[in-house]
C-alpha atoms as a PDB file:
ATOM      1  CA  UNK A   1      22.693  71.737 -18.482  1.00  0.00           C
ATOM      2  CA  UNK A   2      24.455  68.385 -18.553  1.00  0.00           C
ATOM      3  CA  UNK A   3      26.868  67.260 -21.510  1.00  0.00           C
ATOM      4  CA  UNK A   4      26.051  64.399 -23.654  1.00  0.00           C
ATOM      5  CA  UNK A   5      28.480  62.213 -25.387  1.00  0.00           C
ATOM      6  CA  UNK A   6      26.845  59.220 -27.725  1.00  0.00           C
ATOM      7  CA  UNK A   7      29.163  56.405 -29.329  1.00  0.00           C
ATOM      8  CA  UNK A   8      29.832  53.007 -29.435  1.00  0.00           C
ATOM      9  CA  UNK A   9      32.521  50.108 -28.834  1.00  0.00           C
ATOM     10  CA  UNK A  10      32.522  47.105 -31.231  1.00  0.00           C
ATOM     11  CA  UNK A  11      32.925  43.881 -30.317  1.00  0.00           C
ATOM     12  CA  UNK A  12      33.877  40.848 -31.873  1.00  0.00           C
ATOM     13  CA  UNK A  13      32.706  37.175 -31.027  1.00  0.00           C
ATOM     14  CA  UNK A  14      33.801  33.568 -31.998  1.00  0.00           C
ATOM     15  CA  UNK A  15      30.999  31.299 -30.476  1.00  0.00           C
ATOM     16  CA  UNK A  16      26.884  31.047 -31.496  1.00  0.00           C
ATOM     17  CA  UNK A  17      26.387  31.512 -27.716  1.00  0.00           C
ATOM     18  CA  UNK A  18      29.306  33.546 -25.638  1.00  0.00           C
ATOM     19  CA  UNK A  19      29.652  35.806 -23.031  1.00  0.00           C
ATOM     20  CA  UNK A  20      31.718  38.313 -22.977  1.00  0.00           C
ATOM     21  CA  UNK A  21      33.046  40.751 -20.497  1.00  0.00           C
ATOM     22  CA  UNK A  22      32.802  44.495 -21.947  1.00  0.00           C
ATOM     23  CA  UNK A  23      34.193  46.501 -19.063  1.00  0.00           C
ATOM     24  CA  UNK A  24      37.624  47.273 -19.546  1.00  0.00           C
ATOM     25  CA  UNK A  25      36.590  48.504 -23.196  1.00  0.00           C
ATOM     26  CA  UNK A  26      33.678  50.665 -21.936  1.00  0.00           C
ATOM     27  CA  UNK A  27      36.124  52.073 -19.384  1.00  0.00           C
ATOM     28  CA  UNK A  28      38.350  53.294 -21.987  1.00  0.00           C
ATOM     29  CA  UNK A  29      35.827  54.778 -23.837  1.00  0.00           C
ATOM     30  CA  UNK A  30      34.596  56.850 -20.698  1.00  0.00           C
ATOM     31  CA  UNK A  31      38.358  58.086 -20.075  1.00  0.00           C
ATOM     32  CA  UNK A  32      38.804  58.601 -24.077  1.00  0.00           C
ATOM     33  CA  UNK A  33      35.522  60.985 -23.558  1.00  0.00           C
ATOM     34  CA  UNK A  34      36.688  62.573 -20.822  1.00  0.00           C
ATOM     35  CA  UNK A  35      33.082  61.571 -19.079  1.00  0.00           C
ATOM     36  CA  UNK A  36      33.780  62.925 -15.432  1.00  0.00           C
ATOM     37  CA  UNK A  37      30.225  62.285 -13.221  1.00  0.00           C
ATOM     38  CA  UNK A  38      26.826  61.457 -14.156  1.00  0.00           C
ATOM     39  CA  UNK A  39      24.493  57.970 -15.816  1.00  0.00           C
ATOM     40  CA  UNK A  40      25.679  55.770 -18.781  1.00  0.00           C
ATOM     41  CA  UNK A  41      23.440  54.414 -20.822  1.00  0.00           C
ATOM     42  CA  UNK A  42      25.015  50.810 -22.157  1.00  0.00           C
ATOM     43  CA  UNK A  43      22.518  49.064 -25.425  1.00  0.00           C
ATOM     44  CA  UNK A  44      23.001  46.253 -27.178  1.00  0.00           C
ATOM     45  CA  UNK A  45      22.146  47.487 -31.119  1.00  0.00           C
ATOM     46  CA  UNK A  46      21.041  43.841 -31.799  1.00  0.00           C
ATOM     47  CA  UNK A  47      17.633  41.693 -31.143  1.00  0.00           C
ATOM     48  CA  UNK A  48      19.869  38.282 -30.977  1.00  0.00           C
ATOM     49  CA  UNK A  49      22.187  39.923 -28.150  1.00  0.00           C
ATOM     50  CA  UNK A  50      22.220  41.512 -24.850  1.00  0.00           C
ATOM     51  CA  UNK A  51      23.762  42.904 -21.883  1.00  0.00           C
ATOM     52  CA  UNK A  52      24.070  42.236 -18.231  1.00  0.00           C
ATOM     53  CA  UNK A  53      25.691  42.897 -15.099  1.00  0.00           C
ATOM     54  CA  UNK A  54      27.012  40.177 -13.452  1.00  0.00           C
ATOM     55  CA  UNK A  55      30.117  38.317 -12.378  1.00  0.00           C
ATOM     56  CA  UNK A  56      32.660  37.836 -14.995  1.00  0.00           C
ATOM     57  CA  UNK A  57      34.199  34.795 -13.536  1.00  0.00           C
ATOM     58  CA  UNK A  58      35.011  32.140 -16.319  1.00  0.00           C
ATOM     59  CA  UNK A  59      32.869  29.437 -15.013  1.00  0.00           C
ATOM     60  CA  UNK A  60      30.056  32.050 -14.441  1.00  0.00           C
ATOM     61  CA  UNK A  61      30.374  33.042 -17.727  1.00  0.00           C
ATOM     62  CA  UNK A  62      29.760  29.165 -18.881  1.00  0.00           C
ATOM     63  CA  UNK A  63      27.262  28.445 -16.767  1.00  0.00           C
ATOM     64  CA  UNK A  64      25.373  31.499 -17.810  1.00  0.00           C
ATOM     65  CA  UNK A  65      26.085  30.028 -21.907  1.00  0.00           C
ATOM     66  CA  UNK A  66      24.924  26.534 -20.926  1.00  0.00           C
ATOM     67  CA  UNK A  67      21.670  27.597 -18.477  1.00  0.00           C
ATOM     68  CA  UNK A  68      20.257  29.782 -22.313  1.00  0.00           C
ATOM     69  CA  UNK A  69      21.050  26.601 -24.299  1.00  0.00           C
ATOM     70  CA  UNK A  70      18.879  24.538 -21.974  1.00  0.00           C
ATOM     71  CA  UNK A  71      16.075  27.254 -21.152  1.00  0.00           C
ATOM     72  CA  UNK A  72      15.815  28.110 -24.613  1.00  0.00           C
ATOM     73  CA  UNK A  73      16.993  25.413 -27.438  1.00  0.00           C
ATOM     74  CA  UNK A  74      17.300  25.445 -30.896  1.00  0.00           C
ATOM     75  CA  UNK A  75      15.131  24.075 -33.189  1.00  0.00           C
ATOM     76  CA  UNK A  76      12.217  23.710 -30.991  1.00  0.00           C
ATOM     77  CA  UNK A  77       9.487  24.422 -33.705  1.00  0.00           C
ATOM     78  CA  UNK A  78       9.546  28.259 -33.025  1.00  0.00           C
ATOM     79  CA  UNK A  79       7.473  30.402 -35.501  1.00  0.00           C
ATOM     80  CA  UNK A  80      10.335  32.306 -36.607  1.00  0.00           C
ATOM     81  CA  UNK A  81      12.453  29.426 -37.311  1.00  0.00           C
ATOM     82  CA  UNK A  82      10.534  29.709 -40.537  1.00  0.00           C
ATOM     83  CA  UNK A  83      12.181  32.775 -41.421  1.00  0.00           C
ATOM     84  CA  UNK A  84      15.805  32.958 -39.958  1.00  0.00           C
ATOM     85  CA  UNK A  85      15.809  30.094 -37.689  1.00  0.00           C
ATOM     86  CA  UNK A  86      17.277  31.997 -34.905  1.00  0.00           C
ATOM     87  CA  UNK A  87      14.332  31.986 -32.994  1.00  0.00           C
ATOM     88  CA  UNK A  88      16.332  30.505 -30.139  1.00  0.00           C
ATOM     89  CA  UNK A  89      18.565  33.387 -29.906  1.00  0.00           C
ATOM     90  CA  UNK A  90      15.894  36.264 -30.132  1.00  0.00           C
ATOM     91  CA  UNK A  91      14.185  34.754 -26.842  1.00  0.00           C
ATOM     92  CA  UNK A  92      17.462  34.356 -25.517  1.00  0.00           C
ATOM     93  CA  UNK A  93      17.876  37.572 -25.551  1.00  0.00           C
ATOM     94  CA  UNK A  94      14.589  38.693 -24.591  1.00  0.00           C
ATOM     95  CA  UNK A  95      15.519  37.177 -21.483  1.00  0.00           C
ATOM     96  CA  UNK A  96      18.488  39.089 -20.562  1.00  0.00           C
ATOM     97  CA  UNK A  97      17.507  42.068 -21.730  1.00  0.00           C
ATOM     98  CA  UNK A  98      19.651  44.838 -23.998  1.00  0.00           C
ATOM     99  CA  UNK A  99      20.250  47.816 -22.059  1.00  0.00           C
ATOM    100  CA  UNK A 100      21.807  48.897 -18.554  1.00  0.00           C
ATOM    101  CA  UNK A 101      22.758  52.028 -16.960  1.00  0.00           C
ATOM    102  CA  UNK A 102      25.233  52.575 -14.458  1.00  0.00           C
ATOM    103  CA  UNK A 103      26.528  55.496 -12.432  1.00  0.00           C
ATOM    104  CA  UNK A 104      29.597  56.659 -13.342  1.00  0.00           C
ATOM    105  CA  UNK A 105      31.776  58.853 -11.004  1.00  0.00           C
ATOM    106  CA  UNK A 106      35.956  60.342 -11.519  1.00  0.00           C
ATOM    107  CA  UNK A 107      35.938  58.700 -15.074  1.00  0.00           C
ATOM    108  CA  UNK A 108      35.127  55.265 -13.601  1.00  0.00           C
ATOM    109  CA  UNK A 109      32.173  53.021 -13.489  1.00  0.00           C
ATOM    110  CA  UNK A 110      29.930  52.636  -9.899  1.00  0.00           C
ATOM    111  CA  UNK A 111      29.714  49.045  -9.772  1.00  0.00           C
ATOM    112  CA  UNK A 112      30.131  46.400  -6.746  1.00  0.00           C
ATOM    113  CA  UNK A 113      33.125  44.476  -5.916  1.00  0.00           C
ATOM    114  CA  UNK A 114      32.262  41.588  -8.224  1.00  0.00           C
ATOM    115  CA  UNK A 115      30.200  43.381 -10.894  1.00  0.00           C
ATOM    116  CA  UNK A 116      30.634  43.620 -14.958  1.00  0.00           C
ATOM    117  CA  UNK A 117      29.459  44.937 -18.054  1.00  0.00           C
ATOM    118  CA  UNK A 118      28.766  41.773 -20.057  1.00  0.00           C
ATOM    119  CA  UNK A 119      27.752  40.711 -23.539  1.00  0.00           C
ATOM    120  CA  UNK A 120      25.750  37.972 -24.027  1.00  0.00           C
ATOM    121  CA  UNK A 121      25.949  37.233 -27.641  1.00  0.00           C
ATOM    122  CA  UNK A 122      23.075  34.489 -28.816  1.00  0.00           C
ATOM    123  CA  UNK A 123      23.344  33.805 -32.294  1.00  0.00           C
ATOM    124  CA  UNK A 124      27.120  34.060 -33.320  1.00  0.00           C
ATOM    125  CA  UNK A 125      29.819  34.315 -34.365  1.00  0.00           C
ATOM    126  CA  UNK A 126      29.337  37.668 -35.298  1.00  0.00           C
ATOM    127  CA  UNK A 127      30.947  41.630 -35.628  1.00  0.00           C
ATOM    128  CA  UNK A 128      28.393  44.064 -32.892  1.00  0.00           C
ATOM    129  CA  UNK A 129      27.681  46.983 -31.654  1.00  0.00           C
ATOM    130  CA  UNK A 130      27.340  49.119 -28.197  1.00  0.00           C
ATOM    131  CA  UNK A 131      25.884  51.892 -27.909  1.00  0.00           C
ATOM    132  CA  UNK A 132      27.087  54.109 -25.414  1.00  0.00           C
ATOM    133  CA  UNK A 133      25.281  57.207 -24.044  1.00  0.00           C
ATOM    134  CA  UNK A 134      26.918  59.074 -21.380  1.00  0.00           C
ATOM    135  CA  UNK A 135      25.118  61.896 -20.121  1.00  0.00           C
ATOM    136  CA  UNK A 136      26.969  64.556 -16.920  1.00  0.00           C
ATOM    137  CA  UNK A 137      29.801  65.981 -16.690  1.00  0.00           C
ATOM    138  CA  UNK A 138      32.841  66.087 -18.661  1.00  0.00           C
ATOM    139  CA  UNK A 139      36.629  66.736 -17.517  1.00  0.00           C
ATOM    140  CA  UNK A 140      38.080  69.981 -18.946  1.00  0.00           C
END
């Protein structure tokens, strides 16, 4: 029977939209858990942010920011503005979705040359919350 190790990895951000690259802290996390071989599980525990893989090149990382500001912008008459008037940033995310899961083999993550856990937060600045589920085998 595989193990199963649940946590999570805070993250802190200092724009309304921003994306952030969450690899090197998920990585550390896997080592600190001694998570050896199997599937993580990586969830955003918000409905105004998300998580991708992609390319965590800085101007990437922009573009991505500026492309949700134009596909999706604020104050647009949305229904929900009514209540929270973050509307904007609940589509947003609905659009990049909140969960990925990604191989993970000797401790590390399986991921191409050029690929990243990112955080795409959409309605900021704001203290969040990853949920990691690891489930495999651990080191001894």
């Amino acid at each position: 029977m595989p193990d199963t190790v649940v946590g999570s990895i805070q993250i802190t951000t200092e724009r309304s939209i921003q994306v952030k690259e969450i690899t090197g802290s998920i990585h550390q996390w896997l080592r600190e858990n001694r998570a050896d071989e199997g599937i993580l599980t990586i969830s955003s525990k918000h409905t105004t942010a998300g998580v991708t893989i992609n390319e965590a090149e800085s101007g990437l990382m922009r573009d991505i920011e500026n492309h949700l500001k134009e596909l999706v912008p604020r104050n647009k008459g949305y229904e929900h503005d009514r209540v929270d008037n973050n509307a904007h940033a609940h589509l947003m995310t609905s659009l990049i979705g909140s969960t990925e899961s990604v191989p993970v083999k000797s401790s590390e993550l399986v991921l191409g040359t050029w690929q990243r856990i990112l955080f795409v937060e959409c309605d900021g600045p704001r203290s969040r919350s990853v949920s990691l589920a690891f489930v495999g085998r651990l080191t001894s």
